[in-house]
PDB file of N, CA and C in Angstrom:
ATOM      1  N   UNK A   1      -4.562  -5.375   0.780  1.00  0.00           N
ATOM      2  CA  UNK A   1      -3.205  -5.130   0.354  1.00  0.00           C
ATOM      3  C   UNK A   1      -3.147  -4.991  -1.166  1.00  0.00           C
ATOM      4  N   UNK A   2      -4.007  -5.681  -1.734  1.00  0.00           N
ATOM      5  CA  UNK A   2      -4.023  -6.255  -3.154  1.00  0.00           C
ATOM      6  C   UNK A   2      -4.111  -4.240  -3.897  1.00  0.00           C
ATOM      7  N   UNK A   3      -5.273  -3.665  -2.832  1.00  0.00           N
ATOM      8  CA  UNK A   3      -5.794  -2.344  -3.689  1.00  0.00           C
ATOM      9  C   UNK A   3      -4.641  -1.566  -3.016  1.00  0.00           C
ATOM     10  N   UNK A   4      -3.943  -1.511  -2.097  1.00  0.00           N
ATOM     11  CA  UNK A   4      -3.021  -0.498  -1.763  1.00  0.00           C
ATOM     12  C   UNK A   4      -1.989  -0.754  -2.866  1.00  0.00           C
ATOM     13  N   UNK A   5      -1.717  -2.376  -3.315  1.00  0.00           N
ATOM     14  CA  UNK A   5      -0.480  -1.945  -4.703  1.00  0.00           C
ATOM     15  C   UNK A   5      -0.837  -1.690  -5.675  1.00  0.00           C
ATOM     16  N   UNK A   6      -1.946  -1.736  -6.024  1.00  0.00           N
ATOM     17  CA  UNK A   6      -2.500  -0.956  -7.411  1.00  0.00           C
ATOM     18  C   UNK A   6      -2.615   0.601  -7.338  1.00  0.00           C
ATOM     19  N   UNK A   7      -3.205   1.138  -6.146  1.00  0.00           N
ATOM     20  CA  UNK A   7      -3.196   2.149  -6.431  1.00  0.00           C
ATOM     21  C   UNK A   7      -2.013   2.953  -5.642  1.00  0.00           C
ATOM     22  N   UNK A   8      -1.823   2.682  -4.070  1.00  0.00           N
ATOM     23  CA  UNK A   8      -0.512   3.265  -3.495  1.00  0.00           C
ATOM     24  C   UNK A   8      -1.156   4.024  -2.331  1.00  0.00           C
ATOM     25  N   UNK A   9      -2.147   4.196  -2.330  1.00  0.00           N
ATOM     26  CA  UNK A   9      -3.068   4.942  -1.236  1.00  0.00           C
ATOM     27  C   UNK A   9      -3.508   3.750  -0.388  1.00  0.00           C
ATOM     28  N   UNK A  10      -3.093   4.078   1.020  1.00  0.00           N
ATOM     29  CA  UNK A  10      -3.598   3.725   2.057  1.00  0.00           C
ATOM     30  C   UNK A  10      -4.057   4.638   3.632  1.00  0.00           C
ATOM     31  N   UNK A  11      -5.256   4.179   3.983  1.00  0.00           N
ATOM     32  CA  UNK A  11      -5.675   5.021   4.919  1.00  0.00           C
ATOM     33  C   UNK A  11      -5.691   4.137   5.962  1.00  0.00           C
ATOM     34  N   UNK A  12      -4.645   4.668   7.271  1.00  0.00           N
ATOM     35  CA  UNK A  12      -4.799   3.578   8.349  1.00  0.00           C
ATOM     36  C   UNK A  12      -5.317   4.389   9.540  1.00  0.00           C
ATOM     37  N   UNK A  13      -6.045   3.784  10.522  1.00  0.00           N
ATOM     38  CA  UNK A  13      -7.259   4.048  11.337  1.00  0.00           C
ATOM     39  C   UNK A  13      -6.981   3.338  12.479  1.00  0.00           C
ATOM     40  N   UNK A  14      -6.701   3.808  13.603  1.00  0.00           N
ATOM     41  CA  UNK A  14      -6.400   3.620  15.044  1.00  0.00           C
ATOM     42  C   UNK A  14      -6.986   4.730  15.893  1.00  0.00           C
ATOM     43  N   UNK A  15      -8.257   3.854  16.364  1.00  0.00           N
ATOM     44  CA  UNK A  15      -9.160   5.192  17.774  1.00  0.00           C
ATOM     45  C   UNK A  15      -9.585   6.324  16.475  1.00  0.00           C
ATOM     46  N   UNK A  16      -8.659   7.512  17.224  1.00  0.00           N
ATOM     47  CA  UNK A  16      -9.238   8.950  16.753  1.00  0.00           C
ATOM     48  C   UNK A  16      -8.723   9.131  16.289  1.00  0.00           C
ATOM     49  N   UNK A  17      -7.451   8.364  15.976  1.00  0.00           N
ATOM     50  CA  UNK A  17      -6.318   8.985  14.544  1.00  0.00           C
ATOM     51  C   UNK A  17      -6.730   8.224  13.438  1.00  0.00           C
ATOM     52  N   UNK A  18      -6.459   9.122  11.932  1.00  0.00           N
ATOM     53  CA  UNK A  18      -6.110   8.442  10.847  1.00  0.00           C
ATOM     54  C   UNK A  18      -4.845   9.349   9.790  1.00  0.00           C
ATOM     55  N   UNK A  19      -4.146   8.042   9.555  1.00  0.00           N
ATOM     56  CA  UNK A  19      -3.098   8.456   8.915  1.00  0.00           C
ATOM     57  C   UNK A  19      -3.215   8.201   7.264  1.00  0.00           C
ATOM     58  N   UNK A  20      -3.109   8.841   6.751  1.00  0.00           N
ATOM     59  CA  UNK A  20      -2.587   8.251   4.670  1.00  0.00           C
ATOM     60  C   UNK A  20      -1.728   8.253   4.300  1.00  0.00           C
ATOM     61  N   UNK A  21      -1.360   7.203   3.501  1.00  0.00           N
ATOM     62  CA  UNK A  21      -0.068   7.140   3.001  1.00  0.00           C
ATOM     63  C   UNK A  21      -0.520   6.995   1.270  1.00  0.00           C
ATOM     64  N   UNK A  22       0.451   7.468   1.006  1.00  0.00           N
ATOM     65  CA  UNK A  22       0.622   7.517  -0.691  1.00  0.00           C
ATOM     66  C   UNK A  22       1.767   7.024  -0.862  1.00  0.00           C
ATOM     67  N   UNK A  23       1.837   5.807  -1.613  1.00  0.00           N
ATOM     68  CA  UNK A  23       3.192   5.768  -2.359  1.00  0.00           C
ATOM     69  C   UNK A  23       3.173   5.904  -3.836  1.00  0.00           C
ATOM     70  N   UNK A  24       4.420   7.089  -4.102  1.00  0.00           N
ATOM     71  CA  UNK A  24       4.879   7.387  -5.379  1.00  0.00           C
ATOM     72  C   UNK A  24       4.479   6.649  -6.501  1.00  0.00           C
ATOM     73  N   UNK A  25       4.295   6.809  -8.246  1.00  0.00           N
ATOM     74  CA  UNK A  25       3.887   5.600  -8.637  1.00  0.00           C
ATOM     75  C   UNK A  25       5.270   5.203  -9.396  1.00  0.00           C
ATOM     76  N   UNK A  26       6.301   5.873  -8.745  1.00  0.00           N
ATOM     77  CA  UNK A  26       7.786   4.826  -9.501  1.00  0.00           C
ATOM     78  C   UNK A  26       8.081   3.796  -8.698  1.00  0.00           C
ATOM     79  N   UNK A  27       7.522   4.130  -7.231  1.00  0.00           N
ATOM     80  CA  UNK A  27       7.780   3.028  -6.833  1.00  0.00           C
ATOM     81  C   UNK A  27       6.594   1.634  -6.016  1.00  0.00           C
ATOM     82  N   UNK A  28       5.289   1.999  -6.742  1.00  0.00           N
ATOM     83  CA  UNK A  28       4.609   0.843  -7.108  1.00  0.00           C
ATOM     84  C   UNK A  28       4.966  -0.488  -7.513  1.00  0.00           C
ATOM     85  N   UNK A  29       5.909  -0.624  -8.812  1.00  0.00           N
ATOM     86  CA  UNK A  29       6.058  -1.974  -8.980  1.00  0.00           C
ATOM     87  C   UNK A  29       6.945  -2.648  -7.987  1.00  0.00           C
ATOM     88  N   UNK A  30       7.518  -2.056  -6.817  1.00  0.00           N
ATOM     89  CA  UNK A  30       8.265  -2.524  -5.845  1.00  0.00           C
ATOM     90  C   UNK A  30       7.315  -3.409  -4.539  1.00  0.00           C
ATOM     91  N   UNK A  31       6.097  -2.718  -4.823  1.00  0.00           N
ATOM     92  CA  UNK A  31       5.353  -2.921  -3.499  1.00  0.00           C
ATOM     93  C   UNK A  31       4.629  -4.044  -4.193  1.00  0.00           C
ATOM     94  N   UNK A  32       3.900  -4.018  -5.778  1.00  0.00           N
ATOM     95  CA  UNK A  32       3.253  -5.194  -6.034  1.00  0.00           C
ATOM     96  C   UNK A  32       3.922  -6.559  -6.030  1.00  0.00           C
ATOM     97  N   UNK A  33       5.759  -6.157  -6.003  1.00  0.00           N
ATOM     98  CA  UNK A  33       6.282  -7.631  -6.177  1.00  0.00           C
ATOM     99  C   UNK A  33       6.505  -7.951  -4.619  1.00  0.00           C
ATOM    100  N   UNK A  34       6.668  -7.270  -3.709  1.00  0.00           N
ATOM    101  CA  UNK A  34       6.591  -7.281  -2.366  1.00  0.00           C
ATOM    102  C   UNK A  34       5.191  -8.270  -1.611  1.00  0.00           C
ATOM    103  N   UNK A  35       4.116  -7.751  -2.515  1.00  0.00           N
ATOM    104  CA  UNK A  35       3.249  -8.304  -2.454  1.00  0.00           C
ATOM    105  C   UNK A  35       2.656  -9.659  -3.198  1.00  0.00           C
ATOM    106  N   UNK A  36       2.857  -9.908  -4.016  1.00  0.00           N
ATOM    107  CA  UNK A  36       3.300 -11.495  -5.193  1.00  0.00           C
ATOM    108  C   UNK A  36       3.980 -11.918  -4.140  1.00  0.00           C
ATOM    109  N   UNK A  37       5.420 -11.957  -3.462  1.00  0.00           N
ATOM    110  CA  UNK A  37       6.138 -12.495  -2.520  1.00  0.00           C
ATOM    111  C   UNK A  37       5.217 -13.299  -1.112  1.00  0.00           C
ATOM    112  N   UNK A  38       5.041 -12.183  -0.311  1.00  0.00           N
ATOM    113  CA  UNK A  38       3.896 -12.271   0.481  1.00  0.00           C
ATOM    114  C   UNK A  38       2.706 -13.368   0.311  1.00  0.00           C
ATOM    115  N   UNK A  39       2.421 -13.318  -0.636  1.00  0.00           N
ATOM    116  CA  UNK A  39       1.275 -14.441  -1.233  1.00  0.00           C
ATOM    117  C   UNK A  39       1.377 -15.845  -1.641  1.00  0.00           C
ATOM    118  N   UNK A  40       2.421 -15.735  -2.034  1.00  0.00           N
ATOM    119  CA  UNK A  40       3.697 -17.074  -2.356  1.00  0.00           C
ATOM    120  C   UNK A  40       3.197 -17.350  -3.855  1.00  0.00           C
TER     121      UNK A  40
END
């Protein structure tokens, strides 16, 4: 989780699918405090 809020790229992997996600980098600092939260 830690590298998906730094960078915003995630690749998720189920069977024969894979999906990527990119998030924007305006809204990065949303996901790292999302993540600080998460962690306590």
């Amino acid at each position: 989780m830690a590298a998906f809020a730094a960078s915003g790229d995630l690749a998720l992997t189920s069977g024969e699918g894979r999906h990527q996600i990119n998030l924007p980098r305006p809204h990065r600092p949303k996901l790292r405090r999302f993540v600080e939260l998460c962690n306590g």
